[in-house]
C-alpha atoms as a PDB file:
ATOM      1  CA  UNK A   1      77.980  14.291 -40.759  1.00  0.00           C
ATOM      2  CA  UNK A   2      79.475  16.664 -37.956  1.00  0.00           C
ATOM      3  CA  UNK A   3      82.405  15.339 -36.314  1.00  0.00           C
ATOM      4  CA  UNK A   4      81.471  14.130 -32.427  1.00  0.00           C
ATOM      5  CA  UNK A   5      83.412  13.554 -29.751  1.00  0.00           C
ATOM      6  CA  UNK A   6      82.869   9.844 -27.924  1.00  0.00           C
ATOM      7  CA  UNK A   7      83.908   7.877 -25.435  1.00  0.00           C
ATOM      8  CA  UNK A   8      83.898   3.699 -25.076  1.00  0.00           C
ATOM      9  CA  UNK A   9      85.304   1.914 -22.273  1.00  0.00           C
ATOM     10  CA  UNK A  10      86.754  -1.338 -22.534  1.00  0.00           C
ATOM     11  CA  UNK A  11      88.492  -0.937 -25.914  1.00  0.00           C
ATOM     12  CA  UNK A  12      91.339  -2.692 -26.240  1.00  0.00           C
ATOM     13  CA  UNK A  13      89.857  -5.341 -27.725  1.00  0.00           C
ATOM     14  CA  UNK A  14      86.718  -6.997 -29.288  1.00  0.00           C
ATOM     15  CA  UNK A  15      84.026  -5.279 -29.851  1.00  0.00           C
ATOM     16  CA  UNK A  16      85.119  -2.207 -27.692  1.00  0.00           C
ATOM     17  CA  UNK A  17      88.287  -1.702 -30.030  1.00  0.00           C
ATOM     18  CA  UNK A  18      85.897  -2.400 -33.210  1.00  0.00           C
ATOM     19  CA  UNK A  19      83.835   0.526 -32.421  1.00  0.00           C
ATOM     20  CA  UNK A  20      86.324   3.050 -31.373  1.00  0.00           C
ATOM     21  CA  UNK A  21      88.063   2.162 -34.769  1.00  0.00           C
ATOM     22  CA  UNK A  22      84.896   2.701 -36.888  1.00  0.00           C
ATOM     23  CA  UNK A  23      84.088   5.662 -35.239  1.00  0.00           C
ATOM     24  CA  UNK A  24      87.491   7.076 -35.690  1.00  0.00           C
ATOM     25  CA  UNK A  25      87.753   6.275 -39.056  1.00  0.00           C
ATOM     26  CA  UNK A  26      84.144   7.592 -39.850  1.00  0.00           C
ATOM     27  CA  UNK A  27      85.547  11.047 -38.551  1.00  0.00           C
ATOM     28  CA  UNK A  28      84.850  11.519 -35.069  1.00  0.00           C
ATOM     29  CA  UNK A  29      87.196  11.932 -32.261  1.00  0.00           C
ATOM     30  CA  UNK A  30      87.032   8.759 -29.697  1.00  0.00           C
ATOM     31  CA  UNK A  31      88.389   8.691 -26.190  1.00  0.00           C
ATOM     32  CA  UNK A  32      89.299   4.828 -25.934  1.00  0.00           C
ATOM     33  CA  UNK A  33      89.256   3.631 -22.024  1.00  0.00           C
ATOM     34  CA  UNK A  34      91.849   0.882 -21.771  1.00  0.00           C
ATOM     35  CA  UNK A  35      93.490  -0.830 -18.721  1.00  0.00           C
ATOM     36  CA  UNK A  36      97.076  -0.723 -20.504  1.00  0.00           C
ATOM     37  CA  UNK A  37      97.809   2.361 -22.474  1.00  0.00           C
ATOM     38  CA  UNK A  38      99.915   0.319 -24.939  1.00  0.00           C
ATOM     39  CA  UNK A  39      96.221  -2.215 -25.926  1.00  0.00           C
ATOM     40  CA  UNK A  40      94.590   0.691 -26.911  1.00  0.00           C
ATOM     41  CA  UNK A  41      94.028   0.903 -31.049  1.00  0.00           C
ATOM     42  CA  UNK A  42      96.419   2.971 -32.693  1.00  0.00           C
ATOM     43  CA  UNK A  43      95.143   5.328 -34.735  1.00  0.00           C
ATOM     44  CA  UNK A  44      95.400   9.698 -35.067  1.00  0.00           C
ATOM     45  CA  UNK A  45      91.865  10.192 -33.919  1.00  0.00           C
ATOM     46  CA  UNK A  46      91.772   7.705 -31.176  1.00  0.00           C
ATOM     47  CA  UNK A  47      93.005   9.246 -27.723  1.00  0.00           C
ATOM     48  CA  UNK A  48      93.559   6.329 -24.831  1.00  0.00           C
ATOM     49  CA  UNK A  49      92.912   6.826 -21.692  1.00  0.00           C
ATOM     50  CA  UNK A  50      93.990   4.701 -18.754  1.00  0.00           C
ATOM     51  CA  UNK A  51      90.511   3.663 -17.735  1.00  0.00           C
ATOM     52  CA  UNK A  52      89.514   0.511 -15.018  1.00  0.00           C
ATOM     53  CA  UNK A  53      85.998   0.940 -14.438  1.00  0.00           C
ATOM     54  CA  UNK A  54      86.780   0.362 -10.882  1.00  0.00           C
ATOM     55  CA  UNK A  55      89.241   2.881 -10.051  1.00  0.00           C
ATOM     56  CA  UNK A  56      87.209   6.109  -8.841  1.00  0.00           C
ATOM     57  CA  UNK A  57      90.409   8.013  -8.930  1.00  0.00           C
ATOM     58  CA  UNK A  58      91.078   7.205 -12.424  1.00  0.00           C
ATOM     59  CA  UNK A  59      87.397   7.913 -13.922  1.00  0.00           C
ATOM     60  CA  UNK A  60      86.994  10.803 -11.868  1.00  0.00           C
ATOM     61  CA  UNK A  61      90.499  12.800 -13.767  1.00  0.00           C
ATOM     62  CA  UNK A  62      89.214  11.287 -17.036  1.00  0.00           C
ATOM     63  CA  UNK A  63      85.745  12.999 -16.856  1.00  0.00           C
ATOM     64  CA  UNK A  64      87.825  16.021 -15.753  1.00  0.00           C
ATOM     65  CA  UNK A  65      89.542  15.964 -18.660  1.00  0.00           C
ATOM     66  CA  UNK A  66      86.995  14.691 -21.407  1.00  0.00           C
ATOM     67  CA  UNK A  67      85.001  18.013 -22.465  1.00  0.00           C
ATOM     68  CA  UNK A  68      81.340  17.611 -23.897  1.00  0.00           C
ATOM     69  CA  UNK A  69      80.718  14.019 -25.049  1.00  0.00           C
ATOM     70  CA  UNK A  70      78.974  12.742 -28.024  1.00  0.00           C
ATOM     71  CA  UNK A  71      77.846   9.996 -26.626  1.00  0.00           C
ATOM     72  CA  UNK A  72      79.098   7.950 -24.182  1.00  0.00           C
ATOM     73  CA  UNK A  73      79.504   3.397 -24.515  1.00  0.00           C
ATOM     74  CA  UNK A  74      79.506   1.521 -21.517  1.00  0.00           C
ATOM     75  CA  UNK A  75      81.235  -1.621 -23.321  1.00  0.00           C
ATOM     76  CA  UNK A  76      83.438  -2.859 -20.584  1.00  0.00           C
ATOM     77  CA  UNK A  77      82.816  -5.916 -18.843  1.00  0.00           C
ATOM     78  CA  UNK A  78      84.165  -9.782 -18.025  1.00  0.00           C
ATOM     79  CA  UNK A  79      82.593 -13.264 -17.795  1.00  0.00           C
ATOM     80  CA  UNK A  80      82.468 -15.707 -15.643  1.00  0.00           C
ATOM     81  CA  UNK A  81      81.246 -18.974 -15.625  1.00  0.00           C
ATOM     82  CA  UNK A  82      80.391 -21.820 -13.387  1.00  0.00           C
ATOM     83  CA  UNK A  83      77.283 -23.501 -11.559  1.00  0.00           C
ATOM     84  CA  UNK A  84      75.590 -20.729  -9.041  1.00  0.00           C
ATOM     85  CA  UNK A  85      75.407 -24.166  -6.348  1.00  0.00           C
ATOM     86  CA  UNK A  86      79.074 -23.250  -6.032  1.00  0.00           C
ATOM     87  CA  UNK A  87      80.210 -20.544  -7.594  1.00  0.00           C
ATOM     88  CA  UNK A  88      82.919 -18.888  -4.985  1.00  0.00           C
ATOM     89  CA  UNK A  89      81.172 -15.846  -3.691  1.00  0.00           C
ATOM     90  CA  UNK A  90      84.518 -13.550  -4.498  1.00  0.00           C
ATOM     91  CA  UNK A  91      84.194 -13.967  -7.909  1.00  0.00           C
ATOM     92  CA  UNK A  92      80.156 -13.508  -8.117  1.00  0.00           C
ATOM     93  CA  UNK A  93      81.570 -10.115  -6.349  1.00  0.00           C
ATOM     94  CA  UNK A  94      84.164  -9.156  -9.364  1.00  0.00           C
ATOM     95  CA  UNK A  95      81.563 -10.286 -11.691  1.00  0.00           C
ATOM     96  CA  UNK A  96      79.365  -7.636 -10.347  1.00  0.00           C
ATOM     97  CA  UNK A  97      81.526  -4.973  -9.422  1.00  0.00           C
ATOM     98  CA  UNK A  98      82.824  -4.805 -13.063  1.00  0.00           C
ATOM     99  CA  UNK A  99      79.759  -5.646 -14.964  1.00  0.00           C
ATOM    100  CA  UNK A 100      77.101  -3.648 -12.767  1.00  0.00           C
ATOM    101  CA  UNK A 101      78.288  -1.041 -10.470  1.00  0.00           C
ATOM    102  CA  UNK A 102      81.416  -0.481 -12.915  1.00  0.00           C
ATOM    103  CA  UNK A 103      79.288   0.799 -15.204  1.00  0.00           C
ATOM    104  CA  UNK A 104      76.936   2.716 -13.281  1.00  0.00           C
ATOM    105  CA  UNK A 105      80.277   4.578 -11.753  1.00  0.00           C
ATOM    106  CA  UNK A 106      81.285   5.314 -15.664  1.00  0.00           C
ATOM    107  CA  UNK A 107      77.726   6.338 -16.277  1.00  0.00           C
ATOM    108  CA  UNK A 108      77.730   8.746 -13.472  1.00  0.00           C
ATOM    109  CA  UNK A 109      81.063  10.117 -14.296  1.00  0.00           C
ATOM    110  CA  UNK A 110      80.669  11.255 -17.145  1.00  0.00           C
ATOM    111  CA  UNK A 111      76.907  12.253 -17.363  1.00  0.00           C
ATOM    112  CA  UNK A 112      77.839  16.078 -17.154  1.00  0.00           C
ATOM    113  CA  UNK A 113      79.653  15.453 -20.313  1.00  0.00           C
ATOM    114  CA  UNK A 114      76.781  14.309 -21.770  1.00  0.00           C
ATOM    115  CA  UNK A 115      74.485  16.754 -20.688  1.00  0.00           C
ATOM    116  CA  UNK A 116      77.215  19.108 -22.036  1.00  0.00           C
ATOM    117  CA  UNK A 117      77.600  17.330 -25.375  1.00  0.00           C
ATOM    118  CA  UNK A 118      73.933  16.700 -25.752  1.00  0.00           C
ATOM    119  CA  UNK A 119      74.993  13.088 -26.094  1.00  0.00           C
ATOM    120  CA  UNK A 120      73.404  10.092 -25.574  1.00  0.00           C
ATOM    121  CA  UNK A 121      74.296   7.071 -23.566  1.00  0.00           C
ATOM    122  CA  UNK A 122      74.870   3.431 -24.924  1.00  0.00           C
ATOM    123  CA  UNK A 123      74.910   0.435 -23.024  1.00  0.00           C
ATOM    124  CA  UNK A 124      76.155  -2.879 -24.478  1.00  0.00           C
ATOM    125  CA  UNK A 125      74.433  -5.829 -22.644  1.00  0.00           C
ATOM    126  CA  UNK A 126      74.318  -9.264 -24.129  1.00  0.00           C
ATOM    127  CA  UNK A 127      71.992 -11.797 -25.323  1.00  0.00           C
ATOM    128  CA  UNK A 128      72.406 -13.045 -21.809  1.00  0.00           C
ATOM    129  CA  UNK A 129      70.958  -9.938 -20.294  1.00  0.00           C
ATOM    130  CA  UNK A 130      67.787 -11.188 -21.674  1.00  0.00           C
ATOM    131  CA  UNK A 131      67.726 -15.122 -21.618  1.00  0.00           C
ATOM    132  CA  UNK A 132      69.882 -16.628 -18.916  1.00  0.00           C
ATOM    133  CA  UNK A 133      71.406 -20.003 -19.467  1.00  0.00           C
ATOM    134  CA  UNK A 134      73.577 -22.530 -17.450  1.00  0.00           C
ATOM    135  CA  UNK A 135      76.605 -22.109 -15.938  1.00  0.00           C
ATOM    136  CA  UNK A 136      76.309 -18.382 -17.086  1.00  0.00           C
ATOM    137  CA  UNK A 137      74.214 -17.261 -13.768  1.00  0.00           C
ATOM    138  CA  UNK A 138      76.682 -14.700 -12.637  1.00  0.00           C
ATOM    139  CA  UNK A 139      77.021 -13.189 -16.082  1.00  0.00           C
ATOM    140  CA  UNK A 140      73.696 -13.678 -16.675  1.00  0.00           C
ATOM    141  CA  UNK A 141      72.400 -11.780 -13.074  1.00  0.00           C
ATOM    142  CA  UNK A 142      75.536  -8.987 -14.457  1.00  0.00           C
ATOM    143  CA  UNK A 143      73.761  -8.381 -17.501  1.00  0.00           C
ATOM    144  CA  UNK A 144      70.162  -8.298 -16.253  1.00  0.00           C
ATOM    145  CA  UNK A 145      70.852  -5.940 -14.004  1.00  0.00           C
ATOM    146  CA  UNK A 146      72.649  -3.255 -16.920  1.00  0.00           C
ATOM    147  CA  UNK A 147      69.238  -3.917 -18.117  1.00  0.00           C
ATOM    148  CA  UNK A 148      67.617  -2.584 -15.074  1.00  0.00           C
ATOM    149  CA  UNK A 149      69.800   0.404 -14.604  1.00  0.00           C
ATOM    150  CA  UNK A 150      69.364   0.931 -18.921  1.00  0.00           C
ATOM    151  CA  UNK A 151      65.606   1.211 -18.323  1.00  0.00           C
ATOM    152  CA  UNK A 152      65.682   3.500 -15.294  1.00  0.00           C
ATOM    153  CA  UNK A 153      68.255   5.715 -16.603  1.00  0.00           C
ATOM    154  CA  UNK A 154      66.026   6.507 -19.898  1.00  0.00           C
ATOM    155  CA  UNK A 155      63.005   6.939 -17.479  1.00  0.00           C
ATOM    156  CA  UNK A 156      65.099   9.505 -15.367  1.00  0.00           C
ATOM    157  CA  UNK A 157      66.671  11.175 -18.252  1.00  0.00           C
ATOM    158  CA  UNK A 158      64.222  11.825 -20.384  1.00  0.00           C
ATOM    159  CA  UNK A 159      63.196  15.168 -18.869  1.00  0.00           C
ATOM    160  CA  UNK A 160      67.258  16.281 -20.100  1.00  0.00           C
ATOM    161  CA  UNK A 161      66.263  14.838 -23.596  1.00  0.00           C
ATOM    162  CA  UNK A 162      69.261  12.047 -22.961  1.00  0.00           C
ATOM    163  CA  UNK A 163      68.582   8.782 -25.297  1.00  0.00           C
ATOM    164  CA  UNK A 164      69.770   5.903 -23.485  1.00  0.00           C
ATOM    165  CA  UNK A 165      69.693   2.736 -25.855  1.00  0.00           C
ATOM    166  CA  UNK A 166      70.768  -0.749 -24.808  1.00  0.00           C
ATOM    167  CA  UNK A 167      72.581  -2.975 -28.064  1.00  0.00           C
ATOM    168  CA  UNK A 168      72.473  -6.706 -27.325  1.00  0.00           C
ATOM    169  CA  UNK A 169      75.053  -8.426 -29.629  1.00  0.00           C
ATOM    170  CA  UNK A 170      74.588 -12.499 -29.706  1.00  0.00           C
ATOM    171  CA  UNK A 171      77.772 -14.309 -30.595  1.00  0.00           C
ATOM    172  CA  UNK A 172      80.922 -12.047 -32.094  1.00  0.00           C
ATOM    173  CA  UNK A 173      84.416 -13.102 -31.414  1.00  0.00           C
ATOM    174  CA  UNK A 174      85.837 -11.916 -28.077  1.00  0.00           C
ATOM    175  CA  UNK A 175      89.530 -12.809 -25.920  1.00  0.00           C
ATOM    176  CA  UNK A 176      86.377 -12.819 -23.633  1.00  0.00           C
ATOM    177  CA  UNK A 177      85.985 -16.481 -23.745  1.00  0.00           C
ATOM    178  CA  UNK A 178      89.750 -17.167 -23.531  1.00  0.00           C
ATOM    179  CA  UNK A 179      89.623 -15.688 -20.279  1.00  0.00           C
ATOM    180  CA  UNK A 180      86.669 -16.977 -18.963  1.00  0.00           C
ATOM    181  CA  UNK A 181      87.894 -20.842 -19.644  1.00  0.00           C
ATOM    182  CA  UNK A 182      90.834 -19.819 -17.796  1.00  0.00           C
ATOM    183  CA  UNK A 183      88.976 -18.773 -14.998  1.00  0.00           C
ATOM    184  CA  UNK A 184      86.655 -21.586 -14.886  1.00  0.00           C
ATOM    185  CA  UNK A 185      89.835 -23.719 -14.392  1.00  0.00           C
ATOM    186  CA  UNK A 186      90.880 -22.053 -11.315  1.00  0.00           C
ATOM    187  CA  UNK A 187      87.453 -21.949  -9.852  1.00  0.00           C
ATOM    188  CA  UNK A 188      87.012 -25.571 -10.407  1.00  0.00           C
ATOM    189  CA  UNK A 189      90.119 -26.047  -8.253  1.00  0.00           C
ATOM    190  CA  UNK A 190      88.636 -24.187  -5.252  1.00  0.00           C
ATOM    191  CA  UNK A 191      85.290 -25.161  -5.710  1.00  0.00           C
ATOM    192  CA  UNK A 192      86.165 -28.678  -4.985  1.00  0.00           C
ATOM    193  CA  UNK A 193      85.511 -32.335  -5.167  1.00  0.00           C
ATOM    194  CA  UNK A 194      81.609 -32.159  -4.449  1.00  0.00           C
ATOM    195  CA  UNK A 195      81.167 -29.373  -7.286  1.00  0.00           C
ATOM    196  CA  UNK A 196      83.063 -31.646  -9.067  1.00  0.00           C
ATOM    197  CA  UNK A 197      81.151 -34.612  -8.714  1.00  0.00           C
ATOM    198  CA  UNK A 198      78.051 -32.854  -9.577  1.00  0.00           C
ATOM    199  CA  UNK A 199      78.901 -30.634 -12.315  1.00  0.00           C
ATOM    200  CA  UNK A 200      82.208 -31.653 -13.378  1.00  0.00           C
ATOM    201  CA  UNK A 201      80.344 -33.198 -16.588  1.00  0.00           C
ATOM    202  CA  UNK A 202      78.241 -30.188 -17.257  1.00  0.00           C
ATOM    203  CA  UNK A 203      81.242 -27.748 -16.844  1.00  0.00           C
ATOM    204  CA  UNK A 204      83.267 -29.976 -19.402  1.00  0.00           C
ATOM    205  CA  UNK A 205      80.631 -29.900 -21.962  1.00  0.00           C
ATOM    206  CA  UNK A 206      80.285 -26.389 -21.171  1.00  0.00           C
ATOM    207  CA  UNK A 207      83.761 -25.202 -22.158  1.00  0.00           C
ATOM    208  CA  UNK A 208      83.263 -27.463 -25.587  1.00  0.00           C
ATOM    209  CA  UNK A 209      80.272 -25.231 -26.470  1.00  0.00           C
ATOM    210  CA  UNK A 210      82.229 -22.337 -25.922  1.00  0.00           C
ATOM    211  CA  UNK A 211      85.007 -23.317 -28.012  1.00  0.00           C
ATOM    212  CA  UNK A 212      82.417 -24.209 -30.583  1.00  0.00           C
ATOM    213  CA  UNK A 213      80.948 -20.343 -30.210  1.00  0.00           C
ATOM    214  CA  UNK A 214      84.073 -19.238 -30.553  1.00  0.00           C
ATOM    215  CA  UNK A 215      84.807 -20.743 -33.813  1.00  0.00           C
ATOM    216  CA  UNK A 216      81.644 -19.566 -35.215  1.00  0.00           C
ATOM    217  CA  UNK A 217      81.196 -16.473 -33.804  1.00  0.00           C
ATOM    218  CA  UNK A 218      80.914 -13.243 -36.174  1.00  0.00           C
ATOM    219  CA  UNK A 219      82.581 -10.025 -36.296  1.00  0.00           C
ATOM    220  CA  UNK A 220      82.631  -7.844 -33.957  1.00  0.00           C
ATOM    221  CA  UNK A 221      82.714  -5.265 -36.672  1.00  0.00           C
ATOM    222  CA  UNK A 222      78.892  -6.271 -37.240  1.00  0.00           C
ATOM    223  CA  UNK A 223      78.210  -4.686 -33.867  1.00  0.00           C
ATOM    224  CA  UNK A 224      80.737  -1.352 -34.509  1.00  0.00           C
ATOM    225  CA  UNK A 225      78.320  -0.787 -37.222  1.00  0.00           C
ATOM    226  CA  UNK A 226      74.490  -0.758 -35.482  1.00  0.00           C
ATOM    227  CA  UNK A 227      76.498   1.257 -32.440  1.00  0.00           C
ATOM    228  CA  UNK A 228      77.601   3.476 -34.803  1.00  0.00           C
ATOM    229  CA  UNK A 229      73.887   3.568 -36.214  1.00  0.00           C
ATOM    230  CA  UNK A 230      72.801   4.255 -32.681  1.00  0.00           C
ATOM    231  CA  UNK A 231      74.980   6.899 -32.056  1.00  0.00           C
ATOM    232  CA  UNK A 232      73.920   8.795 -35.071  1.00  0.00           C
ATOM    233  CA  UNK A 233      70.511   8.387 -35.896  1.00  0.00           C
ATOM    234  CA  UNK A 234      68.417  11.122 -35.392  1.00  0.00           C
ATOM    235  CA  UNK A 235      65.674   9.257 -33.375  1.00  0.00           C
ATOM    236  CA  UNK A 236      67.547   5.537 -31.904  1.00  0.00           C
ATOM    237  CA  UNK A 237      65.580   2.686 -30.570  1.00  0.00           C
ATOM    238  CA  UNK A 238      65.445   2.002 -26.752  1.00  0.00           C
ATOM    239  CA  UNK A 239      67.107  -1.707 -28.163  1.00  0.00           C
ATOM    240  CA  UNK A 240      68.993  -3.364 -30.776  1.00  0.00           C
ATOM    241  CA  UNK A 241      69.279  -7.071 -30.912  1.00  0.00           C
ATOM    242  CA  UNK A 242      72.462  -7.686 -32.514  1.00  0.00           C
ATOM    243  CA  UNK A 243      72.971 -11.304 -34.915  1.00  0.00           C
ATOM    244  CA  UNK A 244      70.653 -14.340 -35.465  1.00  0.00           C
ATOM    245  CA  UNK A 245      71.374 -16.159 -32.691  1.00  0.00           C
ATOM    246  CA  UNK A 246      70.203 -12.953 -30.487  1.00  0.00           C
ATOM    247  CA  UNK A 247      66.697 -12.679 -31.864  1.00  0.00           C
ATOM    248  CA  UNK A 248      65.875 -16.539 -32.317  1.00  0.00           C
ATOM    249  CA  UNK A 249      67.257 -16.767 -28.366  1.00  0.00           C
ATOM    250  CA  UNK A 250      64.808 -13.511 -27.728  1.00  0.00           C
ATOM    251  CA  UNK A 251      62.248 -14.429 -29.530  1.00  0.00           C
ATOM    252  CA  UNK A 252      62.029 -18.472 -28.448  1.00  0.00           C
ATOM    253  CA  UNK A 253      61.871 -16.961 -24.783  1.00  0.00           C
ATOM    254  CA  UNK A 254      58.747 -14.905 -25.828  1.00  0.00           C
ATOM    255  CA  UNK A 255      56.691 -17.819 -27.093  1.00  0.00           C
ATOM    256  CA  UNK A 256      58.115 -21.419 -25.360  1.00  0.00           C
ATOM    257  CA  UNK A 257      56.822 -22.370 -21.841  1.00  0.00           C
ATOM    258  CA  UNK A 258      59.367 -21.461 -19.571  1.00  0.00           C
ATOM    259  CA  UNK A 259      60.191 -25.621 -18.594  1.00  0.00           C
ATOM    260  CA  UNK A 260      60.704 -26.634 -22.662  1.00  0.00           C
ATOM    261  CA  UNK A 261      63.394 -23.517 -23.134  1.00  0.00           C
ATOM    262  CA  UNK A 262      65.274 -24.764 -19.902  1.00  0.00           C
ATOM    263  CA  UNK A 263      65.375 -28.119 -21.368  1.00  0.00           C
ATOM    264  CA  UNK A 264      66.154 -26.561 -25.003  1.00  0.00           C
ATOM    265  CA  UNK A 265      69.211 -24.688 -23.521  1.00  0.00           C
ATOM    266  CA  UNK A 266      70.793 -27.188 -21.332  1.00  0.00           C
ATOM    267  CA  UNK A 267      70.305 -29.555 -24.677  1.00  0.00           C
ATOM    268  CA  UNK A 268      71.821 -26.775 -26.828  1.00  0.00           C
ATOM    269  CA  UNK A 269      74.694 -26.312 -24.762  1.00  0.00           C
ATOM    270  CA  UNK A 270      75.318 -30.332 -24.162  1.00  0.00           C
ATOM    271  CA  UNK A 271      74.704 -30.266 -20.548  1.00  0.00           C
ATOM    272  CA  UNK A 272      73.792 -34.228 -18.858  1.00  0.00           C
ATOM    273  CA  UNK A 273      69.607 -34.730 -18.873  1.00  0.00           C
ATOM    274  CA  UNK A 274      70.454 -36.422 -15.827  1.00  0.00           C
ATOM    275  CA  UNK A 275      72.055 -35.802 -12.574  1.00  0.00           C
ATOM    276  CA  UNK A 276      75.326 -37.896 -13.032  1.00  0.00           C
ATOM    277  CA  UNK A 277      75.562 -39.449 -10.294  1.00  0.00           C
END
């Protein structure tokens, strides 16, 4: 295998810093986008670069400064969590400047390298981008939409011969849920006493099955591995379902009535059958 030259955003940890250390260690040279220099992976064939996917200045000297990419893994992204009745409309912003038009500003930077690389471009979504659950509607809406701008950008770059593939990894351990219980706390502050009173019980149970995620989640060197398979295969998929828990959740979607998976997820997830009060 030829060494290539990729990039990956969002690497400093979970699955972002899995991949860019399999790749690296498989041979290739990886260009690891981190917030903080010093979170980026350490090793001699991993380059960091300082890399918020909302800083135009900053993406626009890295794709000066890349050369012909490989390929090219949108993996960056945050979650946030809490009901959509009062979710404060700042943070549905963040949610979806990071998770949406982040990475279409990433994409767009560094498409030339791309084209020059004859690369391809990877998109990691989530289970969520395809089955949207409670309390996870802002994630959720994040997600569908990199699903969206996945399917358009294969449609528009075909004609260049660009693959664009989309990997949706179920449950893998991620400081991702660290942070989002965090946040949920401080939302739940200035969402106030009504929120409270009406989903006070549902966001409770809510961080309990995240904790319990947490503790069972896998790897997130299972997911380094099919991104790596995507990357170089000769002909990839348009989409990889990554773990169990992604294709049951996929595949129960495809074949329940649309009212008994509601009620299967908010059961699942320990959510109140009844309004509490």
């Amino acid at each position: 295998m030829s060494r290539m030259r990729f990039l990956i955003t969002g690497a400093s940890s979970g699955i972002g810093r899995a991949v860019a250390v399999r790749l690296a260690e498989g041979g290739h040279e990886v260009v690891a986008g981190v917030r903080r220099i010093a979170d980026a992976p350490a090793h001699p064939r991993i380059r960091p670069v300082a890399l918020d996917v909302t800083d135009a200045a900053q993406l626009a000297a890295a794709a000066t400064d890349v050369g012909p990419l490989s390929g090219l893994i949108n993996n960056a992204g945050v979650t946030f969590s809490g009901p959509m009745e009062h979710i404060p409309l700042d943070r549905l912003r963040e949610q979806l400047e990071i998770n949406v038009v982040g990475v279409l500003a990433v994409t767009q930077a560094f498409l030339p390298a791309i084209r020059a690389g004859r690369g391809r471009l990877v998109m990691i979504s989530s289970t969520a981008g395809l089955v949207a659950t409670p309390l996870l509607g802002a994630y959720s809406a994040s997600k569908f939409a990199v699903e969206a701008i996945a399917d358009t950008l294969r449609q528009e770059l075909a004609p260049w011969g660009v693959p664009v593939i989309v990997v949706n990894p179920g449950s893998f351990r991620s400081r991702n849920r660290a942070k989002t219980e965090a946040t949920v706390q401080t939302d739940r502050a200035i969402m106030g006493e009504t929120a409270e009173r009406h989903y006070g019980q549902a966001m409770d149970a809510a961080t309990q099955f995240n904790k319990k995620v947490e503790a069972g989640a896998g790897a997130p060197e299972r997911v380094a591995a099919v991104v790596e398979r995507v990357l170089t295969t000769r002909r990839p998929r348009p989409r990889y379902l990554v773990g169990t828990d992604a294709r049951v959740a996929v595949a129960l979607k495809r074949l329940l009535p649309a009212r008994t998976m509601d009620t299967l997820l908010t059961r699942t997830m320990g959510l109140p059958r009844n309004s509490p009060n």
